[in-house]
Structures are given as C-alpha cells and as structure tokens.
N, C-alpha and C. Protein backbone atom coordinates (compact mmCIF):
# COMPACT_ATOMS: atom_id res chain seq x y z
N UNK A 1 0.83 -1.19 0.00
CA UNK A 1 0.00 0.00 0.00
C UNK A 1 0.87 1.24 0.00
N UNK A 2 0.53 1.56 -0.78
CA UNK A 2 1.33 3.02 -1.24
C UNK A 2 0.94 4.18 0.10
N UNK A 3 1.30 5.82 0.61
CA UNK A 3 0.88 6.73 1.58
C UNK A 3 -0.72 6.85 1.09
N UNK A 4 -1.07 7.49 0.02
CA UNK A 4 -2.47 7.89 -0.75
C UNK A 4 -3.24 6.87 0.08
N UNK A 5 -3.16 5.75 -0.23
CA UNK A 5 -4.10 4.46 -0.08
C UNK A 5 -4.18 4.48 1.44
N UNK A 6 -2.85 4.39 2.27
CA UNK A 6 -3.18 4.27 3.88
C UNK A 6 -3.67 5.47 4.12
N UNK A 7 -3.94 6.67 3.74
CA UNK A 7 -4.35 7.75 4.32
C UNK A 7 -5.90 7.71 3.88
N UNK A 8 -5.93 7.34 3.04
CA UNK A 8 -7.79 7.02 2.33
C UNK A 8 -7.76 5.99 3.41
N UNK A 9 -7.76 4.71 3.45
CA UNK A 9 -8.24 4.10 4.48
C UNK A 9 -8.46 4.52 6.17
N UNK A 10 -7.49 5.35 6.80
CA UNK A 10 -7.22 5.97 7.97
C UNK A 10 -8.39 6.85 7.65
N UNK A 11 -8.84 7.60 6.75
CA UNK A 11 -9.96 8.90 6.85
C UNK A 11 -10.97 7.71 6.67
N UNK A 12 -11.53 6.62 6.02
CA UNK A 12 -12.81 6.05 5.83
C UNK A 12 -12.87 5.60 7.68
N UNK A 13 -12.16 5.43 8.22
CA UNK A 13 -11.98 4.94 9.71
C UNK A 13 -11.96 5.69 10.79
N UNK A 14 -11.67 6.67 10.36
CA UNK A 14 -11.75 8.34 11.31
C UNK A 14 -12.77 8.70 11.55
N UNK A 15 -14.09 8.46 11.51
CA UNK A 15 -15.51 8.41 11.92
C UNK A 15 -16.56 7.45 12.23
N UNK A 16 -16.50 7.15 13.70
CA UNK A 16 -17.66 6.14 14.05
C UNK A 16 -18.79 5.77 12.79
N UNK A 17 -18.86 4.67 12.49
CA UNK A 17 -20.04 4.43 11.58
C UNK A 17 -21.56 5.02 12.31
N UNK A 18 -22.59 5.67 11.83
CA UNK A 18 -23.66 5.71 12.50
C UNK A 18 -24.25 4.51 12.57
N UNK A 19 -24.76 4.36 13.69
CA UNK A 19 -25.82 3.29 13.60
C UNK A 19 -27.42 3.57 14.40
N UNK A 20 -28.28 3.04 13.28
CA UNK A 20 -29.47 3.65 13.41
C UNK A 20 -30.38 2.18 14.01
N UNK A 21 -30.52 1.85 15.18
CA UNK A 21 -30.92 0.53 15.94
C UNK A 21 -32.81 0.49 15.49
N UNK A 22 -33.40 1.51 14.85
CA UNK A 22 -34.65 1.44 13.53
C UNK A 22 -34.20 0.72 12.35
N UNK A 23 -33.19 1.18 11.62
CA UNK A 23 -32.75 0.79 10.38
C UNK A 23 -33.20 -1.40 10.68
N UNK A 24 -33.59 -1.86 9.30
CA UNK A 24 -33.40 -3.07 9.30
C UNK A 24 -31.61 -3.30 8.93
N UNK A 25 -31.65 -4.77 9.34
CA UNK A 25 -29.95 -5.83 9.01
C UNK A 25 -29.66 -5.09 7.96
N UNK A 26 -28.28 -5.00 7.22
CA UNK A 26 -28.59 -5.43 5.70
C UNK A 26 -28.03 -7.45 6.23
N UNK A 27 -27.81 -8.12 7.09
CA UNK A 27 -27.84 -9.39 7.65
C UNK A 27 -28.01 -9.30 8.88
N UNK A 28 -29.35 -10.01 9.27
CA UNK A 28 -29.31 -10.49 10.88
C UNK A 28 -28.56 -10.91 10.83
N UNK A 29 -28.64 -11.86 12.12
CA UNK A 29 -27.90 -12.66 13.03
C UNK A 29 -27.87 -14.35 12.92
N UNK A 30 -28.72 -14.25 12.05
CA UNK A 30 -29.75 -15.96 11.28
C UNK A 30 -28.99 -16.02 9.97
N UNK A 31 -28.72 -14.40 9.21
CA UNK A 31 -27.88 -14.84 7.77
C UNK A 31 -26.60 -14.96 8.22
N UNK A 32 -26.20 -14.44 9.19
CA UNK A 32 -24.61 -14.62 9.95
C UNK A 32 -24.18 -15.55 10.08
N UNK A 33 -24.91 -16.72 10.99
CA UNK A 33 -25.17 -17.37 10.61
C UNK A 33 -24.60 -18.95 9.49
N UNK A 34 -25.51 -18.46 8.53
CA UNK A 34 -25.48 -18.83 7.21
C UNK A 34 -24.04 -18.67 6.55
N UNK A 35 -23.63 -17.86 7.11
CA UNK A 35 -22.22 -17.78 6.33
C UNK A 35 -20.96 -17.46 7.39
N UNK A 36 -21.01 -17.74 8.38
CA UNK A 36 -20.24 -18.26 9.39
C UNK A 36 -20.16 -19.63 10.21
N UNK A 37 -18.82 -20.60 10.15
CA UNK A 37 -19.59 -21.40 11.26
C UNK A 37 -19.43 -21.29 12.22
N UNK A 38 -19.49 -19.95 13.32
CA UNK A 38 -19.36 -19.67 14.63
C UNK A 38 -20.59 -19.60 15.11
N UNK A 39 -21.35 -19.67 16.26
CA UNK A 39 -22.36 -20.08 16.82
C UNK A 39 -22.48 -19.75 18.17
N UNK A 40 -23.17 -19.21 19.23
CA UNK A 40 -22.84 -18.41 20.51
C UNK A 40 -22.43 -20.28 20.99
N UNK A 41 -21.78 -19.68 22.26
CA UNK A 41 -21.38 -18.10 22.34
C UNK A 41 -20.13 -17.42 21.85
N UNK A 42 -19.74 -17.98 20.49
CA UNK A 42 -18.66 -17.80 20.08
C UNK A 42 -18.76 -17.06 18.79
N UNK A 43 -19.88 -16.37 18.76
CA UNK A 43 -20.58 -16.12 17.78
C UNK A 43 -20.63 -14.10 18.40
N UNK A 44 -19.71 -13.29 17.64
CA UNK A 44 -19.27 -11.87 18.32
C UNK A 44 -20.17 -10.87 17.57
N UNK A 45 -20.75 -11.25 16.24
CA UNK A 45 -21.77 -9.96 15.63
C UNK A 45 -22.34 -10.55 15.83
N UNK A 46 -24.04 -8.91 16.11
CA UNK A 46 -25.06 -9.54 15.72
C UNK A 46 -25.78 -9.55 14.70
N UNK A 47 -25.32 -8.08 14.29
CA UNK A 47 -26.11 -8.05 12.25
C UNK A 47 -24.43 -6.87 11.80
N UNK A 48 -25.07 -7.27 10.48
CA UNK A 48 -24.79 -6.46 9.63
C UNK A 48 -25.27 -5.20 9.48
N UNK A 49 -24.50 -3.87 9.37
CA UNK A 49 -25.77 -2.67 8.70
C UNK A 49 -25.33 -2.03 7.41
N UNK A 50 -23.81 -2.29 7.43
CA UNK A 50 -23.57 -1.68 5.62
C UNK A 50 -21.89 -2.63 5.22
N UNK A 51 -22.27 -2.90 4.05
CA UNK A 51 -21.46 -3.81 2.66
C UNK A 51 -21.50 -3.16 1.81
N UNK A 52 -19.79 -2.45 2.07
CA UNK A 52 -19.55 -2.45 -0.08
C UNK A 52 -18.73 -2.97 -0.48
N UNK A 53 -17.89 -2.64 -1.60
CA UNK A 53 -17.36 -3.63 -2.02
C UNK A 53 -15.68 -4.59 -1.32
N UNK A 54 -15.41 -2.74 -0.41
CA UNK A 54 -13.99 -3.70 0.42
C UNK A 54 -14.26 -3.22 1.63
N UNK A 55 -15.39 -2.96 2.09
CA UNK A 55 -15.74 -2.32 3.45
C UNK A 55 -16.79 -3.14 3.98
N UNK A 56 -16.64 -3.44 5.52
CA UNK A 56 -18.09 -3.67 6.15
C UNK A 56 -18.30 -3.38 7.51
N UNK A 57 -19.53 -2.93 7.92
CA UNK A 57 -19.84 -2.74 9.05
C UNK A 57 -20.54 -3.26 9.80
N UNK A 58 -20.63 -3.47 11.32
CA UNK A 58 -21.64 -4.76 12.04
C UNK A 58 -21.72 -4.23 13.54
N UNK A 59 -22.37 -4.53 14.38
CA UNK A 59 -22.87 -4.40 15.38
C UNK A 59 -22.65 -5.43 16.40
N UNK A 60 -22.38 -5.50 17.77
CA UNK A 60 -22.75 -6.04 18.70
C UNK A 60 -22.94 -5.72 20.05
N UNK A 61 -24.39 -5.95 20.33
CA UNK A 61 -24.62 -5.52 21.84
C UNK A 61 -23.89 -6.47 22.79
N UNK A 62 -23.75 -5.70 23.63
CA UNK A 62 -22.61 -6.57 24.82
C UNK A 62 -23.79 -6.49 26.25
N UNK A 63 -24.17 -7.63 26.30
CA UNK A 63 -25.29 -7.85 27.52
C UNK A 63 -24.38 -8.63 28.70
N UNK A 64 -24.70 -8.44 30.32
CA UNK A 64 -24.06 -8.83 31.06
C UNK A 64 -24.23 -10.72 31.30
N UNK A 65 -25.04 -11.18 30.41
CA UNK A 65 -24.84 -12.36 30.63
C UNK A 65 -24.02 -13.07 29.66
N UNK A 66 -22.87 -12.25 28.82
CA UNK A 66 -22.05 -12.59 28.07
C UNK A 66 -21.23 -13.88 28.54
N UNK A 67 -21.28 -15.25 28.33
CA UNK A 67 -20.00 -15.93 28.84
C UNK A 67 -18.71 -15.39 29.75
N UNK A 68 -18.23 -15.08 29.10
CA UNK A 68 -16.83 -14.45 29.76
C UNK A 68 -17.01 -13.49 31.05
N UNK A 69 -17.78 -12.94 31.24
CA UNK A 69 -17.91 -12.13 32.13
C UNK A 69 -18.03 -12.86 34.08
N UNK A 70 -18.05 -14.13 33.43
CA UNK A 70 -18.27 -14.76 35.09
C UNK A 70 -16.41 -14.71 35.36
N UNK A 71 -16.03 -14.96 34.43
CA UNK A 71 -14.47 -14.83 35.03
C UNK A 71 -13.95 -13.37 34.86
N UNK A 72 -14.19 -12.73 33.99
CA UNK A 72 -13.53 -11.55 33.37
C UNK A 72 -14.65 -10.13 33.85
N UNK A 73 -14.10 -9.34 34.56
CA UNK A 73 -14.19 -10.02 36.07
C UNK A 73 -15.22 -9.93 36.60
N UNK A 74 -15.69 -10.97 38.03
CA UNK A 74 -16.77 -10.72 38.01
C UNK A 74 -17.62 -9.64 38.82
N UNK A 75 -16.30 -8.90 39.23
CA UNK A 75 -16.99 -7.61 40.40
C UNK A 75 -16.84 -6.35 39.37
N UNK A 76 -15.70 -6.86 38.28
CA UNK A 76 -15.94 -5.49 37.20
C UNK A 76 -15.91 -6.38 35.82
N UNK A 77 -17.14 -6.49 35.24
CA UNK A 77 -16.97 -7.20 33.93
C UNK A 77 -16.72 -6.08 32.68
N UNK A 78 -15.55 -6.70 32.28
CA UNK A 78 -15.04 -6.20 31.39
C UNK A 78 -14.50 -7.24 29.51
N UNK A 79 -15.06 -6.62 28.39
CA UNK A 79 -15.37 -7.59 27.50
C UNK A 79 -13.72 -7.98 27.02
N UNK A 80 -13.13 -8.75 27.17
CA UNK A 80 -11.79 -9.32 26.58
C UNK A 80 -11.19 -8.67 25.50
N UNK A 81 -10.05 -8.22 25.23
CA UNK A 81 -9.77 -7.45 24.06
C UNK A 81 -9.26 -8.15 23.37
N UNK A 82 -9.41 -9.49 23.36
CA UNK A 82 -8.93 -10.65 22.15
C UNK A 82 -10.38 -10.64 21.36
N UNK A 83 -11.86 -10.53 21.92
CA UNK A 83 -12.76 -11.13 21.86
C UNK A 83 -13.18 -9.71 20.56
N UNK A 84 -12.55 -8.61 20.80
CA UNK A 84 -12.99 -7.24 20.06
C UNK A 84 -12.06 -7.51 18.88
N UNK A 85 -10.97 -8.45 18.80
CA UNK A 85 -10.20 -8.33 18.06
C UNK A 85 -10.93 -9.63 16.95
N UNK A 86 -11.33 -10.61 17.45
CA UNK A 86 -12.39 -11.95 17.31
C UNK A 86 -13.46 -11.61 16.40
N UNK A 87 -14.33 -10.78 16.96
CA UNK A 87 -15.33 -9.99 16.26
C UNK A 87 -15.15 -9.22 14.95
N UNK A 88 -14.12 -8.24 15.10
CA UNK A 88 -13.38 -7.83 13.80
C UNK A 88 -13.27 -9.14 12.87
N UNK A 89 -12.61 -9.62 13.31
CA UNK A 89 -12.22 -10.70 12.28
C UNK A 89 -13.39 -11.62 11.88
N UNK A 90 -14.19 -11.99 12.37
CA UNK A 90 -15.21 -12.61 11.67
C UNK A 90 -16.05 -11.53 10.95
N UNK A 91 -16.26 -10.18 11.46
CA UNK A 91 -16.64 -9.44 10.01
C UNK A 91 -15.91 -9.39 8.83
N UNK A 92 -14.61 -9.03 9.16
CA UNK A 92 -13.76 -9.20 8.07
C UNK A 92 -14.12 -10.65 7.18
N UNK A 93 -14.00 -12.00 7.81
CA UNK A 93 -14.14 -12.89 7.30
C UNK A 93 -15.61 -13.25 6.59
N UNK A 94 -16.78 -12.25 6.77
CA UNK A 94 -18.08 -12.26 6.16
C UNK A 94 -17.61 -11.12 5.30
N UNK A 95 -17.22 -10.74 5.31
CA UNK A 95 -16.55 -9.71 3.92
C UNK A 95 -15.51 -9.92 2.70
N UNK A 96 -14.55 -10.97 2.94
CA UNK A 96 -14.14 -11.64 1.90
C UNK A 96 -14.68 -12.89 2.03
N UNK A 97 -15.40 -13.43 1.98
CA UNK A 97 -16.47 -14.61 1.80
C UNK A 97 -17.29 -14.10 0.41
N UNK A 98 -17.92 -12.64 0.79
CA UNK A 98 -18.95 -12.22 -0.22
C UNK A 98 -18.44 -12.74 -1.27
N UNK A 99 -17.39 -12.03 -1.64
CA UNK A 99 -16.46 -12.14 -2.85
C UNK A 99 -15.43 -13.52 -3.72
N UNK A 100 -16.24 -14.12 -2.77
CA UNK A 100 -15.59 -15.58 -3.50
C UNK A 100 -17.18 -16.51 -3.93
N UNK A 101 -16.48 -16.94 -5.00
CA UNK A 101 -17.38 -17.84 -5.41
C UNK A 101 -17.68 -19.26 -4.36
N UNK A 102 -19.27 -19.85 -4.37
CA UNK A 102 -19.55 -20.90 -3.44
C UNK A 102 -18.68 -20.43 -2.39
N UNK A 103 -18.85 -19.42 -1.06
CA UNK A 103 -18.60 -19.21 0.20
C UNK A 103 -18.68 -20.10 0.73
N UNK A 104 -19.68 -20.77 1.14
CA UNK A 104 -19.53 -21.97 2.05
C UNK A 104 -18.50 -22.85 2.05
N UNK A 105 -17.58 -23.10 1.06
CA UNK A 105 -16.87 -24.21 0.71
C UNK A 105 -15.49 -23.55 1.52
N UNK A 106 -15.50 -22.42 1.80
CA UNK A 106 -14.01 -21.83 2.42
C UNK A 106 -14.20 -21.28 3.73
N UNK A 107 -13.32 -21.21 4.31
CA UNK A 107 -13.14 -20.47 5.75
C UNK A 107 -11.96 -19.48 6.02
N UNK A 108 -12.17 -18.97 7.11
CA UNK A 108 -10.64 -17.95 7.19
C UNK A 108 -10.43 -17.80 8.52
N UNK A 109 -9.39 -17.66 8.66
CA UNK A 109 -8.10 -18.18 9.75
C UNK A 109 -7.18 -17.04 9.93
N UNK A 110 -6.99 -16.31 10.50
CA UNK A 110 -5.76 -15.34 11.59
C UNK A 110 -4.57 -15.31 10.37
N UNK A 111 -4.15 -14.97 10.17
CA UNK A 111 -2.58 -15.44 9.88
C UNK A 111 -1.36 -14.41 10.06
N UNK A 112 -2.27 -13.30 10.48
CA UNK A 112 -1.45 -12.47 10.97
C UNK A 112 -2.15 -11.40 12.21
N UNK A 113 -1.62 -10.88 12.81
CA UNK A 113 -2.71 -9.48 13.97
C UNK A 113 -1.05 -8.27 14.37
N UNK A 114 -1.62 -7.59 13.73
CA UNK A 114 -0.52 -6.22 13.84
C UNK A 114 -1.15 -4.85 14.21
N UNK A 115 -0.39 -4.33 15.49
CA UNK A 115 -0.47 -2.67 15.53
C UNK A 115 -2.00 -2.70 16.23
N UNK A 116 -2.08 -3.79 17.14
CA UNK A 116 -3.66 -3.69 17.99
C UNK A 116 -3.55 -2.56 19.29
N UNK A 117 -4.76 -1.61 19.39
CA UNK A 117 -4.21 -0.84 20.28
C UNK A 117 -5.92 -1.21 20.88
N UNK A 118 -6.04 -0.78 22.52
CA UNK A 118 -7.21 -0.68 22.62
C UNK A 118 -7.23 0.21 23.42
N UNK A 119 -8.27 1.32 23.26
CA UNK A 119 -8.37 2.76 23.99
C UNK A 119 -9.36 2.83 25.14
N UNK A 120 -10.01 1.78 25.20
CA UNK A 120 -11.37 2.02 25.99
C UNK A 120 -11.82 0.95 26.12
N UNK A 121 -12.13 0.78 27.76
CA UNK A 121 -13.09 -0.69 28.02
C UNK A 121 -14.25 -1.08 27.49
N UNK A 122 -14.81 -1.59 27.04
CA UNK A 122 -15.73 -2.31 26.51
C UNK A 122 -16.41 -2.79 27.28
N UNK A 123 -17.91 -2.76 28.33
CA UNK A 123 -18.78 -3.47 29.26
C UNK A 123 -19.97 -3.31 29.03
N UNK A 124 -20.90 -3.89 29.79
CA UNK A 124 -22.25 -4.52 29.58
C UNK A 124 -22.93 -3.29 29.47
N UNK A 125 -23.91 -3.44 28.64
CA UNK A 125 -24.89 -2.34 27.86
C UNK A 125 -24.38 -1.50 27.36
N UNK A 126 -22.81 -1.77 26.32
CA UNK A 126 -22.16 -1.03 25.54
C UNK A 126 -22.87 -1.53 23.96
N UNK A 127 -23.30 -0.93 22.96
CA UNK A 127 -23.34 -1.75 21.55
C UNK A 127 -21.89 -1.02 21.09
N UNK A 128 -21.25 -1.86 20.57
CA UNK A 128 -20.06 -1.86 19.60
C UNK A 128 -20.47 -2.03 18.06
N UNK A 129 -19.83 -0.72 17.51
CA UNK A 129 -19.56 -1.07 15.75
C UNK A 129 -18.48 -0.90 15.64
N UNK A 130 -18.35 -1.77 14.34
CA UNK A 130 -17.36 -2.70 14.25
C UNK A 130 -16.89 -2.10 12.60
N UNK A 131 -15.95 -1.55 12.10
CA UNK A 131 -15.70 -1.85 10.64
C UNK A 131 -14.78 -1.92 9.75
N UNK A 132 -14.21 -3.04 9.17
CA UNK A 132 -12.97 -3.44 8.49
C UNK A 132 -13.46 -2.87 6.92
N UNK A 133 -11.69 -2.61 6.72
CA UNK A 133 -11.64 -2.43 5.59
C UNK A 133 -10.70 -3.16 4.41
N UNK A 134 -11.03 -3.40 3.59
CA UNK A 134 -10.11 -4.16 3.06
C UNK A 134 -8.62 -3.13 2.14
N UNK A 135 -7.13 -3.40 2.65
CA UNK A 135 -6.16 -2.63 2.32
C UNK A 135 -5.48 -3.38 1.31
N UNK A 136 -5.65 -4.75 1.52
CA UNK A 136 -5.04 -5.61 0.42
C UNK A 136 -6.15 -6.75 0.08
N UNK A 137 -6.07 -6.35 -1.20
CA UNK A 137 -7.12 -7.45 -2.12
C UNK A 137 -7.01 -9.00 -1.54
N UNK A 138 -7.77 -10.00 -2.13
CA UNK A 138 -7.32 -11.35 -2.19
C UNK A 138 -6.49 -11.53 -2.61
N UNK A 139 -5.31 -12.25 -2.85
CA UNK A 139 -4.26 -12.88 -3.43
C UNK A 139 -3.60 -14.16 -2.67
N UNK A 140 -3.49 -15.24 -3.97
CA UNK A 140 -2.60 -16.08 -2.82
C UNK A 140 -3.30 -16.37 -1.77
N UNK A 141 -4.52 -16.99 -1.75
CA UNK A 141 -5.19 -17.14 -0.48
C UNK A 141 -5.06 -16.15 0.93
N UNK A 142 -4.64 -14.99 0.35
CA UNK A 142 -4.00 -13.92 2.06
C UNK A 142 -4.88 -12.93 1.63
N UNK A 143 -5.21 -12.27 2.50
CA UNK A 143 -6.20 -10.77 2.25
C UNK A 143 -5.91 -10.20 3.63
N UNK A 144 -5.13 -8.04 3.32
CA UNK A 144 -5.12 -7.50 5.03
C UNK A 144 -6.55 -6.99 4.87
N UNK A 145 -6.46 -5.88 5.77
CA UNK A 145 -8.09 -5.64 6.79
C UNK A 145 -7.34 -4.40 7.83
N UNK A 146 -7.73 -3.33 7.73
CA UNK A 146 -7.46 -2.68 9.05
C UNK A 146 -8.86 -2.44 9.82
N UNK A 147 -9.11 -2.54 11.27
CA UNK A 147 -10.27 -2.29 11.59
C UNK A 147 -10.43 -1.31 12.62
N UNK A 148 -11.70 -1.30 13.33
CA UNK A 148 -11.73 -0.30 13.99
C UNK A 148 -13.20 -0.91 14.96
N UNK A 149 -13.24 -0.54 16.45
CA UNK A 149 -14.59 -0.72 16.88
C UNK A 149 -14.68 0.37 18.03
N UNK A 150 -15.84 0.89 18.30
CA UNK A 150 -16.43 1.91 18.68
C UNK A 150 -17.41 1.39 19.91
N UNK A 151 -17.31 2.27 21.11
CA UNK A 151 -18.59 2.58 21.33
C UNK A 151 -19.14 3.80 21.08
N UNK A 152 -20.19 4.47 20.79
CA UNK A 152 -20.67 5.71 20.37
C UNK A 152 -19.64 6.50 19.54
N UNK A 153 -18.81 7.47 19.85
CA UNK A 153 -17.90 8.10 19.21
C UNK A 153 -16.69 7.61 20.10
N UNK A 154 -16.64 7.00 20.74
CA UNK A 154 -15.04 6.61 21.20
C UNK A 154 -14.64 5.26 20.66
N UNK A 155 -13.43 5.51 20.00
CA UNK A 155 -12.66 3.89 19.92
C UNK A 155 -12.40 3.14 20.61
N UNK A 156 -12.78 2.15 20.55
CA UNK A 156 -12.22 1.16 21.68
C UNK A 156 -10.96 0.40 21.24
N UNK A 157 -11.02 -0.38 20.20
CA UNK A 157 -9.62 -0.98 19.24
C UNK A 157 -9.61 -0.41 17.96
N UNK A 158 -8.64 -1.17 17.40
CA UNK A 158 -7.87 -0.80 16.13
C UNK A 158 -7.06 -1.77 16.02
N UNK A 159 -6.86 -2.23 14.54
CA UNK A 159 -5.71 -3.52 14.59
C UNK A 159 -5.77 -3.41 12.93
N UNK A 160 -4.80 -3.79 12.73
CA UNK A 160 -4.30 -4.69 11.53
C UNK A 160 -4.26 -6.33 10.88
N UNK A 161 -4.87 -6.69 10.46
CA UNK A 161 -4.67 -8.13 10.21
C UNK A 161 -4.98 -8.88 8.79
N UNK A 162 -4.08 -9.88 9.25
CA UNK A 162 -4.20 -10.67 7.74
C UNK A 162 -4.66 -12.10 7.84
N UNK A 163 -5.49 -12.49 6.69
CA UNK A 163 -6.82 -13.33 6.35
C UNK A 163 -6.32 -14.39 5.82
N UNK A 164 -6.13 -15.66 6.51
CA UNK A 164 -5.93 -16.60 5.01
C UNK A 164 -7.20 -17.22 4.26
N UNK A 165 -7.37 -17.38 3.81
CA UNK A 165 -8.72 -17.98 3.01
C UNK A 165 -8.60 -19.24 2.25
N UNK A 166 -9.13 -20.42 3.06
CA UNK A 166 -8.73 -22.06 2.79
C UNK A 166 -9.84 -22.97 2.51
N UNK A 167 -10.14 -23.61 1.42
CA UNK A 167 -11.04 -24.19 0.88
C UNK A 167 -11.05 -25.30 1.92
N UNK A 168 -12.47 -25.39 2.53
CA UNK A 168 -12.96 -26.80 3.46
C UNK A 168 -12.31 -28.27 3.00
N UNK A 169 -12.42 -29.50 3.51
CA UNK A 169 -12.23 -30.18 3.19
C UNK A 169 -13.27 -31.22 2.91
C-alpha cells in the first residue's frame, strides 16, 4: 500500500459508523449465521448494517450475561480485548467470503494481527460497531483488513490483520 491508499483508508476509519438501531440488518444474526460457522457463544456480531465492495460494518450488543464475564471479572466485567479483536475478524471474514465464489466451501483463519491498540473498556450495555476495511485485495489465499470498533464516538480498538482464506475439506 502506497501513503495515498493508507491515508484514504485511515480517513474512511476516522468516523464512528452511524448506527441507526430502527434501520433493518442489511444481515441479521440468522444470515450470519449462514455464512459463518461460529455459533454463541462464540458467535461476536449480531447483524450487519452496511457492505460495499472492500468495506463492512456490524454491530454487537454486549449484555451482562455474556460468557466471559463470570471470570472476566466478576466484580468489574469487562469484555476481553482478544474477543474485540475476534469480532473484527469474523466481520472481516463475512466480507471476503462475499467475494468468492460458493462461500460456504471456504473459511478464514488469523494469519497475521498487527499494531492492535485498545483505547477504551468495553462493558455490559455497551453496543459496539465494528468496521474493516479491506487494504489488500485477495491474493494467494491472504487478504489485510485494518479495523476499527467503537462505542458511540469513542474507539475502543484498532488492529491490523491478515486473512488466510482455505477451501474446506
């Protein structure tokens, strides 16, 4: 990625996505689903609200009966910052899915996590948006992603990462 390109991506990311909790999905949580095989409680969005072509955005309410929260901790529950980083990545991974032919037949896997910062705790009756962008195309089964998640106007993370994309068996 050339300066031009990281600085276009850094400005598409420099503003909380709105989210309008009227607006319908553009994917529940049922098409999520459908094209994930994560499943609660391992399962970090709950819809979709905007897809284009290297961008996506998603939602998740963080309720106090989240799993993790009986350990993490339980006099101050606080949401895991692997789990914000988790979430990213399975949007990301419903975002280069779109773009491959027969989705179902592939999955995607970590293969890299760079430059994660997290600014702000994340706890119960927070909704988080969530939205990756794509910085490097598919190629070679690898695709990056820089992301970003929010509560209201504050960031909570930011990270870098790279996608492998591996046909099922």
């Amino acid at each position: 990625m050339d300066i031009e390109q990281i600085k276009a991506v850094k400005q598409r990311l420099s503003v909380a996505p709105k989210y309008d909790p009227d607006a319908a999905p553009v994917i529940d949580v049922l098409g999520i689903q459908k094209l994930l095989p994560h499943r609660p409680p391992f399962l970090m969005i709950d819809r979709i609200t905007e897809i284009e072509d290297d961008a996506i955005t998603g939602i998740k309410t963080i309720g106090i009966n989240e799993f993790y929260f009986r350990g993490h901790f339980p006099t101050e529950p606080v949401v895991p910052g692997v789990l914000l980083i988790e979430a990213m990545a399975q949007l990301g991974g419903i975002l280069i899915l779109k773009g491959v032919d027969e989705p179902e037949r592939y999955s995607t896997y970590f293969a890299k996590i760079d430059g994660v910062k997290f600014r702000r705790k994340v706890v119960p009756g927070d909704v988080v948006t969530f939205k990756m962008v794509i910085t490097q195309p598919l190629e070679h089964s690898l695709v990056s992603m820089r992301g970003k998640a929010w509560v209201g106007n504050s960031v909570a993370c930011e990270g870098d990462m790279v996608a492998q994309v591996i046909k099922n068996k």
